[in-house]
N, C-alpha and C. Protein backbone atom coordinates (compact mmCIF):
# COMPACT_ATOMS: atom_id res chain seq x y z
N UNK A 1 -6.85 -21.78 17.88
CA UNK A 1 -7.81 -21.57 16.82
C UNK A 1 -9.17 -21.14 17.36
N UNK A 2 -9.81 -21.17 16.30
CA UNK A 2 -11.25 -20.30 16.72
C UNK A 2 -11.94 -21.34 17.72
N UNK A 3 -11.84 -22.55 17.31
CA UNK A 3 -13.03 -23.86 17.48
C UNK A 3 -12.39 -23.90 19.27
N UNK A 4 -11.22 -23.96 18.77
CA UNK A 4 -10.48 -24.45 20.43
C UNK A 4 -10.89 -23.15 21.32
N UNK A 5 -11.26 -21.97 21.18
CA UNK A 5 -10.69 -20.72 22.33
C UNK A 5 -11.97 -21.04 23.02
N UNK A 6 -12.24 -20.53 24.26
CA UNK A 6 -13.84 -20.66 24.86
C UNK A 6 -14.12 -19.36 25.24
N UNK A 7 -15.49 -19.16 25.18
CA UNK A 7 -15.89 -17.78 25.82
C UNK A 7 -15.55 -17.38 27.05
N UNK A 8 -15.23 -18.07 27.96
CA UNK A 8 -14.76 -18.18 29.72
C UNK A 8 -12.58 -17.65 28.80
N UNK A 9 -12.23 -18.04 28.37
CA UNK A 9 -10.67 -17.76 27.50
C UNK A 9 -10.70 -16.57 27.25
N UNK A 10 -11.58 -16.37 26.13
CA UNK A 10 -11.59 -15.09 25.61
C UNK A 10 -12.22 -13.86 26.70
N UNK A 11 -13.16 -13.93 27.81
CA UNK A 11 -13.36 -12.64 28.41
C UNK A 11 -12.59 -13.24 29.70
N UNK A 12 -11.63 -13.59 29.82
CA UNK A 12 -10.41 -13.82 30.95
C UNK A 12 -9.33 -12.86 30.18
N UNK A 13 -9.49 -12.82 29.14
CA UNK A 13 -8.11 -12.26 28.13
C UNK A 13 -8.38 -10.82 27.93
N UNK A 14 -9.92 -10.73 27.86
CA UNK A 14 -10.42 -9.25 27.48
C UNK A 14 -10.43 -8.62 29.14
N UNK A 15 -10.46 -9.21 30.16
CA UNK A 15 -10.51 -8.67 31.50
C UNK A 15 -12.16 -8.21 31.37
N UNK A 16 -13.14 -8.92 31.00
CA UNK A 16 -15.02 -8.55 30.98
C UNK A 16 -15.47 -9.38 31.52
N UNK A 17 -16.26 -9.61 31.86
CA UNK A 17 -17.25 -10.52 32.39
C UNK A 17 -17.77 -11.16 30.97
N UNK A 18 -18.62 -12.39 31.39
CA UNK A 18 -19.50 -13.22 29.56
C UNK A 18 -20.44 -11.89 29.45
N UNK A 19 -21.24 -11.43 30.36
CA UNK A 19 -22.58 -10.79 30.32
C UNK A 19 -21.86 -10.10 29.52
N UNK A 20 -20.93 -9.16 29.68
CA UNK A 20 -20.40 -7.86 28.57
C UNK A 20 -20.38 -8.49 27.41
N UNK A 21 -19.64 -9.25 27.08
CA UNK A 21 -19.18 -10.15 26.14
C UNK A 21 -20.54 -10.27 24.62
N UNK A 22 -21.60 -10.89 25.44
CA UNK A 22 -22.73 -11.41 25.43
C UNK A 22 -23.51 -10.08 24.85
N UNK A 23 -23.47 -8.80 25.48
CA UNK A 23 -24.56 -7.56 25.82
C UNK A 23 -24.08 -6.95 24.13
N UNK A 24 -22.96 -7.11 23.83
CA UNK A 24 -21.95 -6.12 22.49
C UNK A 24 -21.64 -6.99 21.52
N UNK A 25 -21.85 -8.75 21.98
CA UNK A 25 -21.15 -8.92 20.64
C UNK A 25 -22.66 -10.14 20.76
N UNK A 26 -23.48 -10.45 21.67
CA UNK A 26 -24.09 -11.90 21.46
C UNK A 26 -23.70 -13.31 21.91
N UNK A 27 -22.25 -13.64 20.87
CA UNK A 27 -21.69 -14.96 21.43
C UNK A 27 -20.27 -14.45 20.65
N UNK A 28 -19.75 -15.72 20.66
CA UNK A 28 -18.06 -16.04 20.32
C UNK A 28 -18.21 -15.22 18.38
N UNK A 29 -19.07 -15.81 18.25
CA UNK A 29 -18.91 -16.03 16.60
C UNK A 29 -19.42 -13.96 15.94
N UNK A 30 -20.01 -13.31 16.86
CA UNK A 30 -20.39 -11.99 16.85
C UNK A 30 -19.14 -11.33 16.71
N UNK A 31 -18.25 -11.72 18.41
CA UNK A 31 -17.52 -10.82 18.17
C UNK A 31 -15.99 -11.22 17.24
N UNK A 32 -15.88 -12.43 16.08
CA UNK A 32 -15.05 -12.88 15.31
C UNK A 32 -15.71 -12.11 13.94
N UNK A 33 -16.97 -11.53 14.01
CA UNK A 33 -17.30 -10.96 13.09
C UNK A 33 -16.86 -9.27 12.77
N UNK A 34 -17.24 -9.04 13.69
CA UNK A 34 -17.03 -7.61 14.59
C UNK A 34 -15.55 -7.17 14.21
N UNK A 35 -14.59 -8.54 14.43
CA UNK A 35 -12.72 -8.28 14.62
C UNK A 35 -12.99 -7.66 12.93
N UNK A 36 -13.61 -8.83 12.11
CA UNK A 36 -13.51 -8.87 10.54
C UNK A 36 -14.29 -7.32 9.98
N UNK A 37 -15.60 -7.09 10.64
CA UNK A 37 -15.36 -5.69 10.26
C UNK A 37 -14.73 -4.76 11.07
N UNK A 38 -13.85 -4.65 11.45
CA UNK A 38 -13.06 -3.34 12.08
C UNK A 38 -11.92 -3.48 11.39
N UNK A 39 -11.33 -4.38 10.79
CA UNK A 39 -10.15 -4.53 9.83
C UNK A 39 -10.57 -4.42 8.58
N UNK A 40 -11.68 -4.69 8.12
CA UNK A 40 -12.27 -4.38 6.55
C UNK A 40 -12.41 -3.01 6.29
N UNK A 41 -13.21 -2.46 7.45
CA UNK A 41 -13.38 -0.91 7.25
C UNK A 41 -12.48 0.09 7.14
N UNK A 42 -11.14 -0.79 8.31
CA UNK A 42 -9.55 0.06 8.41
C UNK A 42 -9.16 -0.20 6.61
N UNK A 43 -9.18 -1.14 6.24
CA UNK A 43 -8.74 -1.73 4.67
C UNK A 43 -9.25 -0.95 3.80
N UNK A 44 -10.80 -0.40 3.82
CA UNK A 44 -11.78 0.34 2.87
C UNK A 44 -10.80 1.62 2.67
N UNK A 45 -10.92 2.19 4.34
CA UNK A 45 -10.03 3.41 3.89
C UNK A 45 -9.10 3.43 3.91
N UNK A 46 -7.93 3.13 4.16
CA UNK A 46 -7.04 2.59 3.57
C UNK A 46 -6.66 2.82 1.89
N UNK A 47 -7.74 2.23 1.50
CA UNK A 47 -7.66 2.12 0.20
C UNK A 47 -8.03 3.21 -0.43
N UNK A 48 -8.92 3.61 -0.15
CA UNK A 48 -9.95 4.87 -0.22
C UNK A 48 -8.40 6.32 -0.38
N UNK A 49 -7.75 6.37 0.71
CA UNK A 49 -7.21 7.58 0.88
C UNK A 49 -6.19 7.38 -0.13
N UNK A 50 -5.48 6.04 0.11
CA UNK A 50 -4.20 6.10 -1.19
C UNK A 50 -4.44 6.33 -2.18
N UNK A 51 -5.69 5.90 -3.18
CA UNK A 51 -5.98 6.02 -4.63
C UNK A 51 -6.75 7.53 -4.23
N UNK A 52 -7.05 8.52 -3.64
CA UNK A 52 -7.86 9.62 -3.65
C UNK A 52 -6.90 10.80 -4.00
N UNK A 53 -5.74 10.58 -3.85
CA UNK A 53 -4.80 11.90 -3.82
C UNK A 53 -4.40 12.01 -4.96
N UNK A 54 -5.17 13.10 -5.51
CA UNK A 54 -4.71 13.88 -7.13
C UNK A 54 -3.27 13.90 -7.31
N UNK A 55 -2.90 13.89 -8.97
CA UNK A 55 -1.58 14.37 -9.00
C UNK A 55 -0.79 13.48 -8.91
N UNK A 56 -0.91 12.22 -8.22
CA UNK A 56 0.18 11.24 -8.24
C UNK A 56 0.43 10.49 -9.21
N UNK A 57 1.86 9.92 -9.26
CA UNK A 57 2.20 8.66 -10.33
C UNK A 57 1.12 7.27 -9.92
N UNK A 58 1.20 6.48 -10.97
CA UNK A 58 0.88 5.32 -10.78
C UNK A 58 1.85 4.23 -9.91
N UNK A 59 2.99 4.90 -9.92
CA UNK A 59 3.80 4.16 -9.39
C UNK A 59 3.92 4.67 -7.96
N UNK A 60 3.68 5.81 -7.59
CA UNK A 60 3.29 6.55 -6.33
C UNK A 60 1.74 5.96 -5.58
N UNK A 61 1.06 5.95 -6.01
CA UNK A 61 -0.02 5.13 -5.88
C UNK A 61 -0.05 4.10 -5.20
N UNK A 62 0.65 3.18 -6.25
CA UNK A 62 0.77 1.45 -6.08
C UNK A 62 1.75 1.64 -4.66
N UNK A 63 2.44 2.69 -4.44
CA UNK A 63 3.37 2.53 -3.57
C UNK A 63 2.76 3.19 -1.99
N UNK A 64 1.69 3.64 -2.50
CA UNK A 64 0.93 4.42 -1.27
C UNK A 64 0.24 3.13 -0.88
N UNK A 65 -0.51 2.51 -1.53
CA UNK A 65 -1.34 1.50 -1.13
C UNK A 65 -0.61 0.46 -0.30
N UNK A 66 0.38 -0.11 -0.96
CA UNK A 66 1.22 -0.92 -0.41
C UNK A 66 1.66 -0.30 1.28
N UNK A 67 2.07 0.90 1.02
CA UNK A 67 2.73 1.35 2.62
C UNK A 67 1.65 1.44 3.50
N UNK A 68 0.38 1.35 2.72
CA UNK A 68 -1.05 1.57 3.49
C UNK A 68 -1.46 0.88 4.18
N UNK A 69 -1.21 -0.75 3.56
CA UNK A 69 -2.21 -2.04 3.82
C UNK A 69 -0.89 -2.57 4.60
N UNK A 70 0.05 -2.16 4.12
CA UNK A 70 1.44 -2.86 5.63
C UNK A 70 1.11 -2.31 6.67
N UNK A 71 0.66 -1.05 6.67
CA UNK A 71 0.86 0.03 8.45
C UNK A 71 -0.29 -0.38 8.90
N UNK A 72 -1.69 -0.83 8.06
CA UNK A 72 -2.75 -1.78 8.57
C UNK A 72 -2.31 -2.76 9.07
N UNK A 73 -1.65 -4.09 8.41
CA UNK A 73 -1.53 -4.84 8.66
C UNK A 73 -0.97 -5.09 10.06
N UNK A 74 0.41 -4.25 10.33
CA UNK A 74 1.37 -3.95 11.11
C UNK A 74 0.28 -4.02 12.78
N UNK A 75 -0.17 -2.91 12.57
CA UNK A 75 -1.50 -2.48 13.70
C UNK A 75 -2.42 -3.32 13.92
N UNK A 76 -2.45 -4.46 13.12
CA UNK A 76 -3.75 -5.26 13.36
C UNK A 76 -3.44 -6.78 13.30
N UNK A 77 -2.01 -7.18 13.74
CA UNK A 77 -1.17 -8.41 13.34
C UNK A 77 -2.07 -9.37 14.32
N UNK A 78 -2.52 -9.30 15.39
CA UNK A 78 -3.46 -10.32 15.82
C UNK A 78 -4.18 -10.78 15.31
N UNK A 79 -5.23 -9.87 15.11
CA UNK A 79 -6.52 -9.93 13.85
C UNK A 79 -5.96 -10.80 12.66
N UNK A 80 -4.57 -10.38 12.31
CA UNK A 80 -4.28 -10.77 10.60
C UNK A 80 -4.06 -12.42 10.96
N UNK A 81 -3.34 -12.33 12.53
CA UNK A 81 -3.37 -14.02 13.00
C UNK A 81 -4.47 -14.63 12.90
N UNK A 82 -5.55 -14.55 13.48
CA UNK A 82 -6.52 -15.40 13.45
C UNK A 82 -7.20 -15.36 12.10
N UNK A 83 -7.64 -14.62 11.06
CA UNK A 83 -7.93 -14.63 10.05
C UNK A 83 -7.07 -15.90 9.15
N UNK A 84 -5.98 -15.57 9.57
CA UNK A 84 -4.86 -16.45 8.33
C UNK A 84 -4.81 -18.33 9.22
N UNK A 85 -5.01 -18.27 10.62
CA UNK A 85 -5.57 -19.14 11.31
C UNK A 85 -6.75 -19.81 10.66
N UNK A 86 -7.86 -19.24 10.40
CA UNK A 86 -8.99 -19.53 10.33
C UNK A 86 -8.96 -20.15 8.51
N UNK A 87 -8.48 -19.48 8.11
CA UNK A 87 -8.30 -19.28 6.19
C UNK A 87 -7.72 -20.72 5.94
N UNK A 88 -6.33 -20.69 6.75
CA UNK A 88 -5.79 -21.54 6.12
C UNK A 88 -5.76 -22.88 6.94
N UNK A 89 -6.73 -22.95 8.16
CA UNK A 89 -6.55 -23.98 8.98
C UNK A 89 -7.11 -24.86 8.43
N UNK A 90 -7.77 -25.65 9.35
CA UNK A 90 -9.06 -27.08 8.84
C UNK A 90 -10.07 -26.48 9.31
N UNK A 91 -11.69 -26.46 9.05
CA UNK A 91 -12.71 -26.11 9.84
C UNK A 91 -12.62 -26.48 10.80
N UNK A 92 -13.27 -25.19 11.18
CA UNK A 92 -13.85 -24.67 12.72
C UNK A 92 -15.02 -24.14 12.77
N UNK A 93 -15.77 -24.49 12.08
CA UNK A 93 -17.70 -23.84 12.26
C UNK A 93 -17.15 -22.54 12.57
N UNK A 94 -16.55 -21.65 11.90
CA UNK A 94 -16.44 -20.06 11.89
C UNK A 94 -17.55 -19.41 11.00
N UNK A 95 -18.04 -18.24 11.21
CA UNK A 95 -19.16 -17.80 10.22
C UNK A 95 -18.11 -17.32 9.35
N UNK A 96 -18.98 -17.50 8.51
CA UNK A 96 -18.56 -17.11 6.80
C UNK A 96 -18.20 -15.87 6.69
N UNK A 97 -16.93 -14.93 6.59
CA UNK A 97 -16.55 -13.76 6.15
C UNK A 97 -16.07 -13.91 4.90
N UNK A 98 -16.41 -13.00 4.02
CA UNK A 98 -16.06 -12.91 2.45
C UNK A 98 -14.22 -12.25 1.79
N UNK A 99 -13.24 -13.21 2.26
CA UNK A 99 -12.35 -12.92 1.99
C UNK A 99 -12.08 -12.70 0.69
N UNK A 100 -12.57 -13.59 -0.10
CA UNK A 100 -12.13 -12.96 -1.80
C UNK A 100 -12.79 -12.43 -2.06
N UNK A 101 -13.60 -11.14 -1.78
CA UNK A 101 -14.13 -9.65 -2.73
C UNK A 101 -13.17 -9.12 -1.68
N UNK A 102 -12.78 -9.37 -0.59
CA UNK A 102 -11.05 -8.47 0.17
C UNK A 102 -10.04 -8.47 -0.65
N UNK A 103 -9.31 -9.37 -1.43
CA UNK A 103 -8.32 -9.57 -1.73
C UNK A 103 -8.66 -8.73 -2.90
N UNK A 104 -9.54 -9.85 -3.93
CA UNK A 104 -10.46 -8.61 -5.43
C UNK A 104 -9.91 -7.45 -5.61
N UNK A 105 -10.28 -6.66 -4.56
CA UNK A 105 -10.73 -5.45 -4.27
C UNK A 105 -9.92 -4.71 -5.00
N UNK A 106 -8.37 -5.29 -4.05
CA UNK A 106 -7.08 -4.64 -3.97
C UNK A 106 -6.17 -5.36 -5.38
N UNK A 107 -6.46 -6.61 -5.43
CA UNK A 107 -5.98 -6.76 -7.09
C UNK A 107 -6.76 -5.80 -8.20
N UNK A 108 -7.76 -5.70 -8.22
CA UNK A 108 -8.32 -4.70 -9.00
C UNK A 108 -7.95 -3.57 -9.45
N UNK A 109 -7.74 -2.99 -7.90
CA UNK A 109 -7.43 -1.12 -8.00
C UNK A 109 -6.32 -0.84 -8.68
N UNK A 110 -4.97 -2.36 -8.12
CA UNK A 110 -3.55 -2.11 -8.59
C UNK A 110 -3.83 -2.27 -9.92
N UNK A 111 -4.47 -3.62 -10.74
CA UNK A 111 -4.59 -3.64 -12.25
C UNK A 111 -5.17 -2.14 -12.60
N UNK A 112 -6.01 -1.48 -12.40
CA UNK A 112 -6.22 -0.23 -12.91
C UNK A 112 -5.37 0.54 -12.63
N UNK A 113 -4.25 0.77 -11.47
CA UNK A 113 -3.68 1.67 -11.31
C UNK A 113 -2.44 1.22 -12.72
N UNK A 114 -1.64 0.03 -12.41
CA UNK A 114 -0.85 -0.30 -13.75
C UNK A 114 -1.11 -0.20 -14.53
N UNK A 115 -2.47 -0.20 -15.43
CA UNK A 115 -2.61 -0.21 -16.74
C UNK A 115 -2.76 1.27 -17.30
N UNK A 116 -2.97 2.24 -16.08
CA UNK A 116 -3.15 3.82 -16.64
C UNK A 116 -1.77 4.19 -16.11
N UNK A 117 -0.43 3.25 -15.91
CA UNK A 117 0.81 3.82 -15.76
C UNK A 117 1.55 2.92 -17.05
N UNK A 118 1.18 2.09 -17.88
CA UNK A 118 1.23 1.65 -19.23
C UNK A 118 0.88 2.64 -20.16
N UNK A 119 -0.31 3.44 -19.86
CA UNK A 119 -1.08 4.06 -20.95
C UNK A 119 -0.49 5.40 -21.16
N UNK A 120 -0.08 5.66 -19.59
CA UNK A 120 0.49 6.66 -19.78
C UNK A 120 2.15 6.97 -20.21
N UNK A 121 2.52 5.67 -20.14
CA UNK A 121 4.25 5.50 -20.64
C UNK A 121 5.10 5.48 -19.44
N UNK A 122 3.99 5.94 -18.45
CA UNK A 122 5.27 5.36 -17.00
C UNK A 122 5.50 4.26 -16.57
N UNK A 123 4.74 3.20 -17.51
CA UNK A 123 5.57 1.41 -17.06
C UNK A 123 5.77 1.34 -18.38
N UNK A 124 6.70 0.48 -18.89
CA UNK A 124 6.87 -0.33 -20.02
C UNK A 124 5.79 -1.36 -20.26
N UNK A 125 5.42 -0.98 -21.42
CA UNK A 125 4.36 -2.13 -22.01
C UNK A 125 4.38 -3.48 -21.28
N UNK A 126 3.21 -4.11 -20.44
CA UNK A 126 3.83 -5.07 -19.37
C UNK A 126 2.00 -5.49 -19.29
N UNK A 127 1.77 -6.31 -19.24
CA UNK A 127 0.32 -7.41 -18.74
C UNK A 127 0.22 -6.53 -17.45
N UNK A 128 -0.56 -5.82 -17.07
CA UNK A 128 -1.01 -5.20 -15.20
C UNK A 128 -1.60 -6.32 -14.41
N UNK A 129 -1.45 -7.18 -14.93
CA UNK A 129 -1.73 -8.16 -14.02
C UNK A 129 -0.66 -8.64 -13.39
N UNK A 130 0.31 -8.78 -14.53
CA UNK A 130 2.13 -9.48 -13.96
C UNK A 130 2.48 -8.16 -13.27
N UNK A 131 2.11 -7.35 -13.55
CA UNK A 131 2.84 -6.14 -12.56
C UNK A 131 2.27 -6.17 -11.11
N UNK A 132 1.13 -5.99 -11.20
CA UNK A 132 -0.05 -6.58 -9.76
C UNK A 132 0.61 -7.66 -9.12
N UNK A 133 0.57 -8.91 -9.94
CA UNK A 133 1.16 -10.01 -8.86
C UNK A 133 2.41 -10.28 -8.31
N UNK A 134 3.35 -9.09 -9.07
CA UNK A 134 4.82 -8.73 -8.64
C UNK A 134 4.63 -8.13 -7.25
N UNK A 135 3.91 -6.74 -7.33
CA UNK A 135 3.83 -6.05 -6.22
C UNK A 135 3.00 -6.81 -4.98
N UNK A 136 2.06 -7.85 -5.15
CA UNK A 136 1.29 -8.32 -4.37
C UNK A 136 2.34 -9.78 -3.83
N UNK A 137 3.04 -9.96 -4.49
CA UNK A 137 3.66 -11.18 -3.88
C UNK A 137 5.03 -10.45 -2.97
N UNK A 138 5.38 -9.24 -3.66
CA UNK A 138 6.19 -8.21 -2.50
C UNK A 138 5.87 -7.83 -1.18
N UNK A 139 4.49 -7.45 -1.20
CA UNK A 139 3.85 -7.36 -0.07
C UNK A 139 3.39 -8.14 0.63
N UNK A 140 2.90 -9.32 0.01
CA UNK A 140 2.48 -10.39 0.90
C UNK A 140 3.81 -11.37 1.65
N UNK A 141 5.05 -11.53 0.98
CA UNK A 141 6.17 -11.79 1.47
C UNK A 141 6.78 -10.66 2.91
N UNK A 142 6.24 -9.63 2.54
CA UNK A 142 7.14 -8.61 3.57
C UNK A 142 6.10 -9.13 5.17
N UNK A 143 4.67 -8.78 4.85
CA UNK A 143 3.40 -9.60 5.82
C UNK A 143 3.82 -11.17 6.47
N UNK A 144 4.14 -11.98 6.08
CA UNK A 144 4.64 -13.27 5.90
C UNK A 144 5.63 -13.34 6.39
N UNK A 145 6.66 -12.45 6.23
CA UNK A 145 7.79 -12.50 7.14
C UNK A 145 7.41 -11.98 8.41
N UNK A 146 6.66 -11.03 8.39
CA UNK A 146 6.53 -10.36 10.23
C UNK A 146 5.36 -11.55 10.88
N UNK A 147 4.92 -12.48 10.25
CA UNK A 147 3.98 -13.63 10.99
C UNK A 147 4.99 -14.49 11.45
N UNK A 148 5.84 -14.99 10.33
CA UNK A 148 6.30 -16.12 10.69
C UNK A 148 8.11 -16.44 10.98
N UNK A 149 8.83 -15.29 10.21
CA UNK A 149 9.94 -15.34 10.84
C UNK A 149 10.71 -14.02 11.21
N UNK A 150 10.01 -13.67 12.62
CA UNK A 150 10.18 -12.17 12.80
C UNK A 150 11.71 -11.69 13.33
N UNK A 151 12.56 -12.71 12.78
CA UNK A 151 14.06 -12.32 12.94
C UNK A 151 14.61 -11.79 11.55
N UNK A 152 13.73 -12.30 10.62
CA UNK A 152 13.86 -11.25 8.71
C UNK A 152 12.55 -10.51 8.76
N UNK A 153 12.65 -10.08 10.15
CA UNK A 153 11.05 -8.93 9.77
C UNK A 153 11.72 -8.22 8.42
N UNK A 154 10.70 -7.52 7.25
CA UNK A 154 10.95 -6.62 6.27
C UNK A 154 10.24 -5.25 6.76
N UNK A 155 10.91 -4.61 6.72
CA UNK A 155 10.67 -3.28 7.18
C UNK A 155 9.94 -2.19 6.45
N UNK A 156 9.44 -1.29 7.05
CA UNK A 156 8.88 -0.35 5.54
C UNK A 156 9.75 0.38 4.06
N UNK A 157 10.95 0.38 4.65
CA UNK A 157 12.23 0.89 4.13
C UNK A 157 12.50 -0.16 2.83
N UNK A 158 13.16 -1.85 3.74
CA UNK A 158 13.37 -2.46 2.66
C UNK A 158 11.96 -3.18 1.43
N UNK A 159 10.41 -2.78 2.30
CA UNK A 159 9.47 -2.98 1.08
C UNK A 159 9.79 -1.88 -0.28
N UNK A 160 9.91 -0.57 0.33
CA UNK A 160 10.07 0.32 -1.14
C UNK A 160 11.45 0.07 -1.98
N UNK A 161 12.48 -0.15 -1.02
CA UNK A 161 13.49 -1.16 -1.50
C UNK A 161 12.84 -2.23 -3.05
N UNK A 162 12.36 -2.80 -2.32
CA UNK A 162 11.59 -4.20 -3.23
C UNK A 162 10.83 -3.93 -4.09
N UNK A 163 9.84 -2.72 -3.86
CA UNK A 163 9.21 -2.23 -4.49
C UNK A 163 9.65 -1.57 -6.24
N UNK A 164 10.99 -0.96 -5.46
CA UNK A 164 11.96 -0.03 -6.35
C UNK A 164 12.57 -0.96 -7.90
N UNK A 165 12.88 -1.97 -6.94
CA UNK A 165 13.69 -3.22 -7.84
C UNK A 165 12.61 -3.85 -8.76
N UNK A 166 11.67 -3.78 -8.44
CA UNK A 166 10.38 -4.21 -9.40
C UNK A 166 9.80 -3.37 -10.57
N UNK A 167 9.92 -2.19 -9.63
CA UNK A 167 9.54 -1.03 -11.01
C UNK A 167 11.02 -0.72 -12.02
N UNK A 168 11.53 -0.56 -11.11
CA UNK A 168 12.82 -0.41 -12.39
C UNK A 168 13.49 -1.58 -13.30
């Protein structure tokens, strides 16, 4: 965990000296900030590029985002460790990163993306919220499996799989 690692741990692991350590990030708690924005910003766009592309379904969309924030996730599974470490542990005097306007964000975009695939007749009349927390508990299960039991890793294949079975 965060509380347990020591700065002498962490620049033994990074192969730096503290002074480097120290010169770029300050202390321990800088560069735990630093991890949080380089994965927020990957997340921004992320998000940014899937909902930007004209022309698509809503259901193309929801399905871009999803393959988006997995191939993030995928690339950044350390990071997603210590975050989900930190989230769901006991305190550790970690500085404060704003995880729920993260999560928000992305429940949001999907409720707007579902409700203009209602409006438009490409979902069946359906709450976009129950559709949101369908697709978000899809994705967060497929994430969840590659943390914790990476012998049912879910693959990108069987998420649209899952994905498929939800929309239809």
């Amino acid at each position: 965990g965060y509380a347990a690692t020591s700065v002498r741990e962490i620049v033994e692991g990074a192969r730096v000296t503290k002074p480097v350590l120290y010169y770029y990030f300050r202390n321990k708690a800088g560069l735990y900030i630093e991890i949080w924005k380089s994965v927020e910003q990957q997340f921004q766009a992320t998000l940014t590029a899937s909902l930007s592309e004209p022309g698509k379904t809503a259901r193309e969309r929801i399905t871009a985002l999803c393959l988006g924030v997995f191939d993030l996730f995928l690339q950044n599974q350390p990071a997603v460790r210590l975050m989900n470490a930190i989230f769901w542990g006991p305190p550790q005097g970690v500085p404060a990163i704003d995880l729920e306007t993260f999560h928000r964000r992305i429940e949001q975009e999907m409720i707007g993306i579902a409700q203009r695939g209602i409006e438009s007749g490409e979902f069946r009349a359906a709450d976009p919220e129950d559709i949101t927390l369908g697709v978000l508990g899809i994705l967060q299960l497929a994430m969840d499996l590659q943390l914790i039991h990476p012998e049912r890793v879910l693959t990108r294949e069987r998420l649209l799989k899952l994905l498929d079975v939800l929309f239809t």
